[in-house]
C-alpha atoms as a PDB file:
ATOM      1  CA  UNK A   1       4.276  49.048 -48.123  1.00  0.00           C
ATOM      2  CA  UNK A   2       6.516  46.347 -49.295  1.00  0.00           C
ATOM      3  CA  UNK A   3       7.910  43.675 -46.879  1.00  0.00           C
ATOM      4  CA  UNK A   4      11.589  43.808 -47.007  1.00  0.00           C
ATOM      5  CA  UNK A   5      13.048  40.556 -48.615  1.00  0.00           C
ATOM      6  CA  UNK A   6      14.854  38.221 -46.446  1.00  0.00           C
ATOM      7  CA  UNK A   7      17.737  38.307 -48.826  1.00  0.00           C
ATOM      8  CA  UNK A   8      20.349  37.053 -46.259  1.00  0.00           C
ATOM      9  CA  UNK A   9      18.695  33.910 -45.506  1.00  0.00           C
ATOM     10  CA  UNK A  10      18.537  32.733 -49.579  1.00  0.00           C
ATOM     11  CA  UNK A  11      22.128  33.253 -49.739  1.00  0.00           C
ATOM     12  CA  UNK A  12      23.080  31.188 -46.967  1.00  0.00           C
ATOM     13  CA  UNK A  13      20.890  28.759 -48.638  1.00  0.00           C
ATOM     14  CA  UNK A  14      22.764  28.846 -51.643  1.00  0.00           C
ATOM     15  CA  UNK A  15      26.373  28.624 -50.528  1.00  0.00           C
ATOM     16  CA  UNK A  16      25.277  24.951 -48.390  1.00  0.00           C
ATOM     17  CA  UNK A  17      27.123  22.020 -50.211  1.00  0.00           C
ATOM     18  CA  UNK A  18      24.772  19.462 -50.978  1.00  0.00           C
ATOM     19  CA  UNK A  19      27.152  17.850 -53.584  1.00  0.00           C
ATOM     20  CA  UNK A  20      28.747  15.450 -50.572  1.00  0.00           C
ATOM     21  CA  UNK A  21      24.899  13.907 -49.846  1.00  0.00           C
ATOM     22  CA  UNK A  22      25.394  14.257 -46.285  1.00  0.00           C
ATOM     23  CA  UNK A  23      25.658  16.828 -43.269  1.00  0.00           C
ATOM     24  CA  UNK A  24      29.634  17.907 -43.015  1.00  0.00           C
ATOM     25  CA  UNK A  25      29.350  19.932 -40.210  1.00  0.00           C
ATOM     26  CA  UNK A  26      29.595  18.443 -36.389  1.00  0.00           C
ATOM     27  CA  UNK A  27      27.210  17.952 -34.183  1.00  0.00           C
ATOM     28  CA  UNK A  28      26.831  20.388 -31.100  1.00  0.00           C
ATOM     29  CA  UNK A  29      27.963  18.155 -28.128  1.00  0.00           C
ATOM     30  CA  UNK A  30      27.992  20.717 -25.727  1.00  0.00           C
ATOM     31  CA  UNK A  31      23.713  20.689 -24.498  1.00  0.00           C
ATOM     32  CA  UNK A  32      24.265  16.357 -24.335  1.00  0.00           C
ATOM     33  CA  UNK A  33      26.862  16.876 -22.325  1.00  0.00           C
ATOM     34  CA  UNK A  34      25.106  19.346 -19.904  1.00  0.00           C
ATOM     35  CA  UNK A  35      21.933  16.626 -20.295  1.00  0.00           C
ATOM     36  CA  UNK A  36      24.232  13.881 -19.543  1.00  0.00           C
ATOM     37  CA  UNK A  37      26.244  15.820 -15.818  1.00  0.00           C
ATOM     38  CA  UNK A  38      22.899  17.013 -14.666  1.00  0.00           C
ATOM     39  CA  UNK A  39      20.946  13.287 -14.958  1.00  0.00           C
ATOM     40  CA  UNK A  40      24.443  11.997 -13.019  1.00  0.00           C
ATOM     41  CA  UNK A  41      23.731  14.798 -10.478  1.00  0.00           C
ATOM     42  CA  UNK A  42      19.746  14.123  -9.903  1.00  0.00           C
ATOM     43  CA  UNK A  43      20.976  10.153 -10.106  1.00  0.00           C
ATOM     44  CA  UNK A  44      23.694  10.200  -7.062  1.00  0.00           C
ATOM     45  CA  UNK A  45      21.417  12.698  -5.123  1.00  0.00           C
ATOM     46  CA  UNK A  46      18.695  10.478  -5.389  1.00  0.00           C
ATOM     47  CA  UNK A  47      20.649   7.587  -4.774  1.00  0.00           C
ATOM     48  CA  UNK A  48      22.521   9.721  -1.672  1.00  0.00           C
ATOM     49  CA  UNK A  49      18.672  10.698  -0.205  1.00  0.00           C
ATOM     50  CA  UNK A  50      17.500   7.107  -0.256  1.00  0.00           C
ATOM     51  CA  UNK A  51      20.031   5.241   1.383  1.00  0.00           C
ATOM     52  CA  UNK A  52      19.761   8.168   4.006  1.00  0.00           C
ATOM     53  CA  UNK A  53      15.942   7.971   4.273  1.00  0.00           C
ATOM     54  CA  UNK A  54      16.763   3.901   4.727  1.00  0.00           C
ATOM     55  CA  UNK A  55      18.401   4.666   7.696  1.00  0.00           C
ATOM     56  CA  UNK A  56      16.493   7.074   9.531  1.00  0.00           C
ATOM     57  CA  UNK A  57      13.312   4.527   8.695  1.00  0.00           C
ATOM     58  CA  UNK A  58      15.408   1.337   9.899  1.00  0.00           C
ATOM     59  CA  UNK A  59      16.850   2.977  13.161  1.00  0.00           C
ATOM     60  CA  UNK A  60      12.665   4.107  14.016  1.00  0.00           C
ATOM     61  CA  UNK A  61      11.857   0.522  13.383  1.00  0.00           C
ATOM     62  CA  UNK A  62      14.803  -0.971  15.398  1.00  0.00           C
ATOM     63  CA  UNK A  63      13.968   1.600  18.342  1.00  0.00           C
ATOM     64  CA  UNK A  64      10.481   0.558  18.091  1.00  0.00           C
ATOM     65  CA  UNK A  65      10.997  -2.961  18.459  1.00  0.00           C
ATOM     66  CA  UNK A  66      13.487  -2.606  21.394  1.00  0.00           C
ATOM     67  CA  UNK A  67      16.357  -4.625  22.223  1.00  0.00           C
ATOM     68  CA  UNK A  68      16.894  -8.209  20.899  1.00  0.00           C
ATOM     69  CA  UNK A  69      15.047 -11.378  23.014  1.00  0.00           C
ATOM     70  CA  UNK A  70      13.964 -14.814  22.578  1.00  0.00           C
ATOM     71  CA  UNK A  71      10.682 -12.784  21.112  1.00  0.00           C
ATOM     72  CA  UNK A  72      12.533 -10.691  19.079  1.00  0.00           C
ATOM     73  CA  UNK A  73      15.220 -11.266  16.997  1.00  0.00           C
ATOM     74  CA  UNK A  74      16.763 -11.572  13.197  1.00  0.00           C
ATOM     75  CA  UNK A  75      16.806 -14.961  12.034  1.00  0.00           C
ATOM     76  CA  UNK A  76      18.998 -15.409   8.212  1.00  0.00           C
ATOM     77  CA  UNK A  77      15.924 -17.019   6.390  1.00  0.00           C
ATOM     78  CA  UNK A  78      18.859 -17.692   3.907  1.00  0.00           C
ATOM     79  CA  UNK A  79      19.704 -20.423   6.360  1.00  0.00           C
ATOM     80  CA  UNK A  80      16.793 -22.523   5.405  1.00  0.00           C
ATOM     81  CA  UNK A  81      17.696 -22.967   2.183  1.00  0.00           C
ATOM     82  CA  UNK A  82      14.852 -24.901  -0.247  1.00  0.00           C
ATOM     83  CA  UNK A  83      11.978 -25.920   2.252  1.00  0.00           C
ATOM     84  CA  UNK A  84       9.955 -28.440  -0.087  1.00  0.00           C
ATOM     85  CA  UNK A  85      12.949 -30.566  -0.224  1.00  0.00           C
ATOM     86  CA  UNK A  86      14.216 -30.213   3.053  1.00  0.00           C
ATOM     87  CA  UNK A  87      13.000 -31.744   5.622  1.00  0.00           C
ATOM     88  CA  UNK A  88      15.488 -30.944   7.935  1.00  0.00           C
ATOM     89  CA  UNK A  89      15.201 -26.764   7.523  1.00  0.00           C
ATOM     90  CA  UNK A  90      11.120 -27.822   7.695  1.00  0.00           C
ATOM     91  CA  UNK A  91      11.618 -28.994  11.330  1.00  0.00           C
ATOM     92  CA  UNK A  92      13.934 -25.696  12.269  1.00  0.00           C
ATOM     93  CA  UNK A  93      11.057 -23.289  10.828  1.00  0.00           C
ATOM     94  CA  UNK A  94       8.730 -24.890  12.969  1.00  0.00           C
ATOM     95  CA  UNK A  95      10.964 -24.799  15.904  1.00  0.00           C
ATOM     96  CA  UNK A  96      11.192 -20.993  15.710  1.00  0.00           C
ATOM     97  CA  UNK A  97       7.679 -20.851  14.846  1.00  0.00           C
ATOM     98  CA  UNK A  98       7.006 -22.751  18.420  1.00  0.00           C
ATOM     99  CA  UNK A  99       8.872 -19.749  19.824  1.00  0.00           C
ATOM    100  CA  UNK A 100       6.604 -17.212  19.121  1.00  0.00           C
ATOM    101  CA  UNK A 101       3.665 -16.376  21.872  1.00  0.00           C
ATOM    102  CA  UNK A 102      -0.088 -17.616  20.939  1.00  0.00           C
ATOM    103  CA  UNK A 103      -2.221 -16.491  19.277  1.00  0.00           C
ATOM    104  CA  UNK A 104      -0.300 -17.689  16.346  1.00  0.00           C
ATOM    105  CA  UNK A 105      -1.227 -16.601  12.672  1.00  0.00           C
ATOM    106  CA  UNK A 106      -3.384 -19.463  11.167  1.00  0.00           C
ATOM    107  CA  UNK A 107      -1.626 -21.246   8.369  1.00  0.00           C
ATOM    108  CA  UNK A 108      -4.669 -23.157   6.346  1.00  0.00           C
ATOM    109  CA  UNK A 109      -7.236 -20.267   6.978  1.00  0.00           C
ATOM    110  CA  UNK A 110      -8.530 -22.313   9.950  1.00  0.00           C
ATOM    111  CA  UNK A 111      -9.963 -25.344   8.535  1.00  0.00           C
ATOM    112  CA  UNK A 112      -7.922 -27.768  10.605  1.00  0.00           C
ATOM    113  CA  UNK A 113      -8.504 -25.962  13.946  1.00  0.00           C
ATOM    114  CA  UNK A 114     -11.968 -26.484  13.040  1.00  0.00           C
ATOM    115  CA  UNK A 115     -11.770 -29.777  12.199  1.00  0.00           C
ATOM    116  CA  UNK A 116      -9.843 -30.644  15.219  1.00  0.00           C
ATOM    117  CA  UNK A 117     -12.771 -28.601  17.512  1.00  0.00           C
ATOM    118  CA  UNK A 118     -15.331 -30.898  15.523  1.00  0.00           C
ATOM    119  CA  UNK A 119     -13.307 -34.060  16.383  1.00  0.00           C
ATOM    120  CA  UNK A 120     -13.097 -32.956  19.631  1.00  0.00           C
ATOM    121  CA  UNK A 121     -16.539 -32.050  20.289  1.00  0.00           C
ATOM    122  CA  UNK A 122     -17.340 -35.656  18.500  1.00  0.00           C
ATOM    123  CA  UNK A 123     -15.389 -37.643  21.650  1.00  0.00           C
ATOM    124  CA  UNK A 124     -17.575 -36.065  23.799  1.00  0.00           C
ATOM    125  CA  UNK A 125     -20.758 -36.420  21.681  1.00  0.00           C
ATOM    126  CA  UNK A 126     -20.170 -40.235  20.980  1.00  0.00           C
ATOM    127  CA  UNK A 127     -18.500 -41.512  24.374  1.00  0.00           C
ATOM    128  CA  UNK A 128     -18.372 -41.587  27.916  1.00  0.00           C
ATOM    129  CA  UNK A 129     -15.794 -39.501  29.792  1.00  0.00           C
ATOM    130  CA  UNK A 130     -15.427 -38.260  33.445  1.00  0.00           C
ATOM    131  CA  UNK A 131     -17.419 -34.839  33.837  1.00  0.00           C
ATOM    132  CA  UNK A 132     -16.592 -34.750  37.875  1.00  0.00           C
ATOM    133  CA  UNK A 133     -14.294 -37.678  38.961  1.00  0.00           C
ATOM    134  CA  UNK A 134     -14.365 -36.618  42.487  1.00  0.00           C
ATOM    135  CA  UNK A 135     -18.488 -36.261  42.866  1.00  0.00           C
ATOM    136  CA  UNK A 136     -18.504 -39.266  39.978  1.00  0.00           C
ATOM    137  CA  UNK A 137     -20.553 -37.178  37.614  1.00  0.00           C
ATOM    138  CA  UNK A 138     -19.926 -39.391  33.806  1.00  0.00           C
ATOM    139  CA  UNK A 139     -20.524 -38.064  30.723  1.00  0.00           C
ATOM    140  CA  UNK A 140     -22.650 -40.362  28.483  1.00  0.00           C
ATOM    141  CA  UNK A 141     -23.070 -40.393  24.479  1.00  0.00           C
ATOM    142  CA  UNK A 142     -25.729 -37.828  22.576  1.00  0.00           C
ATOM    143  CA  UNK A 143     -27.662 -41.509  21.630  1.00  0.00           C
ATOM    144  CA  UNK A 144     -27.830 -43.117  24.998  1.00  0.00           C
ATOM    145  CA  UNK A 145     -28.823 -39.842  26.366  1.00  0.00           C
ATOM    146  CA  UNK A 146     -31.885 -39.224  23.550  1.00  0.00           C
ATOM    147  CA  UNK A 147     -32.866 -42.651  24.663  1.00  0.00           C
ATOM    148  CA  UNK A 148     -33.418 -42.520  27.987  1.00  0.00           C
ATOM    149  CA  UNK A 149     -35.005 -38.806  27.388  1.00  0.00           C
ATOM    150  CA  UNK A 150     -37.374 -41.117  25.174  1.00  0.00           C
ATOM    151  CA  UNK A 151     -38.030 -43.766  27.410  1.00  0.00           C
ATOM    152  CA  UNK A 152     -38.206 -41.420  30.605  1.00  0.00           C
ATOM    153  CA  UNK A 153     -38.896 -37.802  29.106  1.00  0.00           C
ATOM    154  CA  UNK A 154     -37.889 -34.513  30.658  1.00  0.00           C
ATOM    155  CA  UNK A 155     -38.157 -33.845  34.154  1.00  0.00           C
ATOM    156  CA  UNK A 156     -40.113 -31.120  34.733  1.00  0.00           C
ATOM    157  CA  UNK A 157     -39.570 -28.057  36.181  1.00  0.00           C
ATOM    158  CA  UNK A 158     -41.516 -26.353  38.706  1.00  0.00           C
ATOM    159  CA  UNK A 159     -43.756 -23.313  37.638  1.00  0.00           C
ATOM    160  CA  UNK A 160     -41.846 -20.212  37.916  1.00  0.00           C
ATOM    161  CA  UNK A 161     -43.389 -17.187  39.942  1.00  0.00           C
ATOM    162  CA  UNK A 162     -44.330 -14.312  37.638  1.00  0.00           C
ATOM    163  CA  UNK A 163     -44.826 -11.225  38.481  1.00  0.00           C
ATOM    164  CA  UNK A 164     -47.406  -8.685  36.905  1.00  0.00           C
ATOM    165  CA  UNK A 165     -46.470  -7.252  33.787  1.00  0.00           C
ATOM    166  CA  UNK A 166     -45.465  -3.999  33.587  1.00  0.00           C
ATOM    167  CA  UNK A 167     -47.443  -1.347  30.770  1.00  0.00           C
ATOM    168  CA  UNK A 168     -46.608  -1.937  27.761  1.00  0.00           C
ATOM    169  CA  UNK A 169     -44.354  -5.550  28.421  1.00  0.00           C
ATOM    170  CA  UNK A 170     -45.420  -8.587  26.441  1.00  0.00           C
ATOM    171  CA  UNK A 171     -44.425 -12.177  27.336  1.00  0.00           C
ATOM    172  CA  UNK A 172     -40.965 -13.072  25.779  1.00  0.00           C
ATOM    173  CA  UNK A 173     -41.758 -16.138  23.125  1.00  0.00           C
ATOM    174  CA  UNK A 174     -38.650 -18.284  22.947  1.00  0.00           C
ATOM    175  CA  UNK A 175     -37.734 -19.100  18.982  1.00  0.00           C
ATOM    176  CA  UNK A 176     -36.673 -22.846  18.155  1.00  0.00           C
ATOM    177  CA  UNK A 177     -33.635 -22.808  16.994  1.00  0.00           C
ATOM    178  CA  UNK A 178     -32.244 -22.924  13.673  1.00  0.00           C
ATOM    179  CA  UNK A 179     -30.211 -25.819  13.789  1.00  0.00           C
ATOM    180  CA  UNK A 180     -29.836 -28.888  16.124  1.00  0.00           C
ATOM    181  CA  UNK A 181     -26.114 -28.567  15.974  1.00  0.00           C
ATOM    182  CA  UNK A 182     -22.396 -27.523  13.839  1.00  0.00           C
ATOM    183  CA  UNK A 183     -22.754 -28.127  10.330  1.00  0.00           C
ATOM    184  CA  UNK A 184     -19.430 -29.921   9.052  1.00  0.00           C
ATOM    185  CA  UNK A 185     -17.599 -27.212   7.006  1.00  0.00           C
ATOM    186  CA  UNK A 186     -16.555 -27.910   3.151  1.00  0.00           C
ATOM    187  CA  UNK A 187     -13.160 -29.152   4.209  1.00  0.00           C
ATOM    188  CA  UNK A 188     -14.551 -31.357   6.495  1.00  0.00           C
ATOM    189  CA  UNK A 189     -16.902 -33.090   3.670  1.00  0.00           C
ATOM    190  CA  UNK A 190     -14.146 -32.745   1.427  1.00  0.00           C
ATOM    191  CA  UNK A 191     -12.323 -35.040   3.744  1.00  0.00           C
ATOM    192  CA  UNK A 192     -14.726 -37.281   5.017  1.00  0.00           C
ATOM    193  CA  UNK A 193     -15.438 -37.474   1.208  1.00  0.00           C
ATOM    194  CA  UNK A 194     -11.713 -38.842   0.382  1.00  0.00           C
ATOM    195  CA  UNK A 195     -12.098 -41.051   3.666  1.00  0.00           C
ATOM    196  CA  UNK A 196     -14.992 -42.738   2.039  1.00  0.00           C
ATOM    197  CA  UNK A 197     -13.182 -43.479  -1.439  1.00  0.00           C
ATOM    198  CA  UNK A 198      -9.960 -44.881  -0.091  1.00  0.00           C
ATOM    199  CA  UNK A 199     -12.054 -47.357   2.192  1.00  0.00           C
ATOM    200  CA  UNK A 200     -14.309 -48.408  -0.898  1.00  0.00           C
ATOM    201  CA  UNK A 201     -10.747 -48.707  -2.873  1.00  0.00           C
ATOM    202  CA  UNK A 202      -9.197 -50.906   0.130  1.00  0.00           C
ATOM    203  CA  UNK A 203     -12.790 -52.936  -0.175  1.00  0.00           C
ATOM    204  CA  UNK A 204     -12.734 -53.622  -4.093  1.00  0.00           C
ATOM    205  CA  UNK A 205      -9.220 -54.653  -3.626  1.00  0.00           C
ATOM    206  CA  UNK A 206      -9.690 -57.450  -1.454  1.00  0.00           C
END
């Protein structure tokens, strides 16, 4: 059997003009056009759901917090305009920061409050301060205490009643421990490090 001959199609071919060097028919608009109203569709719906889903979320989140108080409330940040080079808006962000209830969130990762606890413990390490004013009980510095510990040693304490051990107990052994104090933190050296240059700068410039 012979395959019939697709003799339709080669005369179509035959009658396009070529002579012109380009396409003269027009393009099909129609299927853009159908492209074009559906994307406009699917874009305002989209557009229509979100702002909806915006404020269903925003109304939860406004319930949730409850009404407005000195606690909580909208401040315009827009207010504070450039903060580097304001001082002025600097002092009003940490007046509304004051507002806020401790325990604040930590601005430097810590390393100041620790700092300041090491100062602090310092004062009482190095100086004498009131323990008990009223039963005159005085505080006296880590060095004048390891002195008279030398010169006098510890008092001792009296033997403690023990009672039979038990099958299978052991006598606790106390550990030393690992250090003999805080260990400054990097910051800490880091400062103590600049302390040290500027007074050796304020030296070699005399």
């Amino acid at each position: 059997m012979h395959k019939p001959e697709n003799h339709g199609s080669e005369q179509e071919r035959e009658k396009i003009d070529t002579s012109a060097g380009f396409e003269q028919s027009d393009v099909k608009v129609g299927g853009l056009m159908v492209f074009i109203v559906a994307m406009g569709i699917f874009v305002a719906v989209t557009a229509v759901l979100s702002y909806g889903i915006g404020k269903v979320i925003n109304a939860h989140l406004d319930k949730e917090d409850g009404p407005t108080s000195k606690w909580a409330k909208t401040v315009d940040i827009r207010q504070l305009g450039n903060l580097p080079n304001n001082p002025q808006m600097q002092n009003k962000v940490a007046e509304l920061t004051q507002q806020f209830p401790t325990p604040r969130v930590q601005v430097d990762d810590g390393n100041q409050d620790v700092a300041d606890l090491h100062a602090r413990e310092d004062l009482l390490l190095d100086n004498y301060s009131w323990e008990d004013a009223a039963h005159s009980k005085v505080r006296i510095p880590i060095e004048r205490a390891m002195e008279l510990i030398a010169q006098h040693g510890l008092p001792v304490a009296p033997a403690a009643q023990t009672a039979p051990l038990m099958t299978g107990d052991s006598v606790p052994v106390v550990q030393a421990p690992l250090t003999n104090g805080f260990a400054r933190t990097a910051f800490e050296q880091d400062e103590a490090a600049a302390e040290a240059a500027e007074a050796r700068q304020r030296e070699e410039s005399k």
